[in-house]
Structure formats: C-alpha cells, structure tokens
C-alpha atoms as a PDB file:
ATOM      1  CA  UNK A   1      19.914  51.384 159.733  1.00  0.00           C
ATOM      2  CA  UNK A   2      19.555  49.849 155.970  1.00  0.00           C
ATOM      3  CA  UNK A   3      19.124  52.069 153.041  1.00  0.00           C
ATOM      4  CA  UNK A   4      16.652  50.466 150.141  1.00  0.00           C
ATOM      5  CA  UNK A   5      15.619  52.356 146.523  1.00  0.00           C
ATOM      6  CA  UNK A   6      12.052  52.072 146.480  1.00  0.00           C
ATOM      7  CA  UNK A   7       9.740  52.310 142.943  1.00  0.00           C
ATOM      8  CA  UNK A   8       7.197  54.815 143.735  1.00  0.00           C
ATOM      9  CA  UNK A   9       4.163  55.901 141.325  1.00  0.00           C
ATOM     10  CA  UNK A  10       1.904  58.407 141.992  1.00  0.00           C
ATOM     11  CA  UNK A  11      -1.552  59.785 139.820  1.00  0.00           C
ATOM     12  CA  UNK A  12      -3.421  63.201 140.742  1.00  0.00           C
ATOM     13  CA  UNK A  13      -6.329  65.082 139.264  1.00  0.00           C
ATOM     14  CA  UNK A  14      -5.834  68.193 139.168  1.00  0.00           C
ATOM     15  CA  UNK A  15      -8.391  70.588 139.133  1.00  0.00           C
ATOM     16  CA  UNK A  16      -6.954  74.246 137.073  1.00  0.00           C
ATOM     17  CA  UNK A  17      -8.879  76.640 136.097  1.00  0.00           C
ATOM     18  CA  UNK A  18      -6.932  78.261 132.582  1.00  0.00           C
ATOM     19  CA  UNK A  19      -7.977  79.823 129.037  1.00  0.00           C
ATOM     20  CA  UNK A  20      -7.784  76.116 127.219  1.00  0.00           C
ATOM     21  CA  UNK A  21      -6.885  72.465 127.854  1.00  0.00           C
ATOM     22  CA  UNK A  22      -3.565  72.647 126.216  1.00  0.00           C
ATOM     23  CA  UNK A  23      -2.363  75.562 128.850  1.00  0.00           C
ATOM     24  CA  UNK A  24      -4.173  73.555 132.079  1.00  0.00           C
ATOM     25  CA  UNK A  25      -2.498  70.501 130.906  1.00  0.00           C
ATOM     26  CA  UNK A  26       0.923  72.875 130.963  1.00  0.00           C
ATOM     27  CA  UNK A  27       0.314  74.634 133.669  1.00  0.00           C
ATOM     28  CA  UNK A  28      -0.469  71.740 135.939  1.00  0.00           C
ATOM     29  CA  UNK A  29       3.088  69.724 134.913  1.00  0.00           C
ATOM     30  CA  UNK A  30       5.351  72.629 135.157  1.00  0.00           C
ATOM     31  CA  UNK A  31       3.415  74.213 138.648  1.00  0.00           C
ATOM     32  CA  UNK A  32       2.498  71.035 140.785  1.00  0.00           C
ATOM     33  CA  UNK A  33       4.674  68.845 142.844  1.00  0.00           C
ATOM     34  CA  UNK A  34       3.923  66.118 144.691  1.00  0.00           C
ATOM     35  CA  UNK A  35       0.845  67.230 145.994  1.00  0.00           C
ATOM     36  CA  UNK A  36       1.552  71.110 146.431  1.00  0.00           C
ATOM     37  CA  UNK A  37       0.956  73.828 143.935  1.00  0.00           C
ATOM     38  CA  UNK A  38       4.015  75.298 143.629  1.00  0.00           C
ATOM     39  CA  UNK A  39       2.776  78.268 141.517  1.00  0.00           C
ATOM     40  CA  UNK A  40       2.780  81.699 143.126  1.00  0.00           C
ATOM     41  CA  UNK A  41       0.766  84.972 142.841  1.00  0.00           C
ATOM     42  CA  UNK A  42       2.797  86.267 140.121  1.00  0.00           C
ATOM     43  CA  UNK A  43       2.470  83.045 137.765  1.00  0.00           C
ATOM     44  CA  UNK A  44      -1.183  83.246 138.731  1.00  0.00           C
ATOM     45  CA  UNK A  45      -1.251  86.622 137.809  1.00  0.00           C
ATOM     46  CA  UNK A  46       0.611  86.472 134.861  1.00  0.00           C
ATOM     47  CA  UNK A  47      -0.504  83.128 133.032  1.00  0.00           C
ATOM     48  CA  UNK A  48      -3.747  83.772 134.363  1.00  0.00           C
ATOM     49  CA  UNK A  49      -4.594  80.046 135.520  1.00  0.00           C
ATOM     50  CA  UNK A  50      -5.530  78.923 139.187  1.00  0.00           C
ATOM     51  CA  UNK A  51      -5.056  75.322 140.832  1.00  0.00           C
ATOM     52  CA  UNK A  52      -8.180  75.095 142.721  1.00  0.00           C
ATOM     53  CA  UNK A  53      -7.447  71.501 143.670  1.00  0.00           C
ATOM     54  CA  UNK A  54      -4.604  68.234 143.755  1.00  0.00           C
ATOM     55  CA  UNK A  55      -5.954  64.772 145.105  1.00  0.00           C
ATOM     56  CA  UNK A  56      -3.838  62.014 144.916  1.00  0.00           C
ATOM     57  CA  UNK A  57      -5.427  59.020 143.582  1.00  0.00           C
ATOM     58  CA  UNK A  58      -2.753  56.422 143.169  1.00  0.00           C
ATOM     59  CA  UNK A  59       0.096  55.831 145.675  1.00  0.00           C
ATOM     60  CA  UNK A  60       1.605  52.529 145.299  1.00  0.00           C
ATOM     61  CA  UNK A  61       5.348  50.859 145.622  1.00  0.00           C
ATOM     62  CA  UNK A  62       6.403  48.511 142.869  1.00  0.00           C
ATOM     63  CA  UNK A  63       9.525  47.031 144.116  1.00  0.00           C
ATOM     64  CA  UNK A  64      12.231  47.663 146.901  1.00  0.00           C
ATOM     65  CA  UNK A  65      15.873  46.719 146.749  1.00  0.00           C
ATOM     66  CA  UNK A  66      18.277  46.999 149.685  1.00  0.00           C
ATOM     67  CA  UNK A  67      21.205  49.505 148.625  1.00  0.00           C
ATOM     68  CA  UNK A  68      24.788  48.174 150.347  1.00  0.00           C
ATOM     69  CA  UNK A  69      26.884  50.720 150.313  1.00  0.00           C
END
C-alpha cells in the first residue's frame, strides 16, 4: 500500500449562540473541530455560549503527492 500527503481545505458555518460576535467568533475556533463541537458542559456553563450547529460547506483536495519512504 502507497502513502500520499494530500492538501485538504475545509469551510463551516457555524451556528453559536454567545454574548457578542467577537466571543462567537472565539468560541467557535478554539471549541470546534472538524465537524464536532468539542466544547463540554462546563465551557458551556462557564463562557456561557452554545454551538447549536456545524455544516460543512467546502470539502475539496488541492493536490496529492505520493510520499516514498
């Protein structure tokens, strides 16, 4: 089996609920990944924000490139 290094890029919208844009827009970079929010009860709790929804709207490849190893 070959291995390859493939360019990935992928967009979301997010959907956060959160006292103002600037903590949404923080909230969603530090507490999303991939698609799955990776914030928990307490951060919801604490930071008071909630990730209602993550939709992927961009999944392409750019380039691929066999590794030899």
């Amino acid at each position: 089996m070959n291995t390859y290094q493939v360019v990935l890029s992928k967009s979301y919208l997010v959907r956060v609920k959160a006292e103002n844009g600037e903590d949404a827009r923080r909230y969603c970079e530090f507490f999303t990944g991939g698609i799955s929010d990776l914030s928990e009860i307490k951060d919801r709790e604490e930071y008071n924000f909630e990730i209602e929804e993550i939709e992927c709207t961009v999944n392409d490849t750019y380039g691929v490139e066999e590794i030899y190893e």
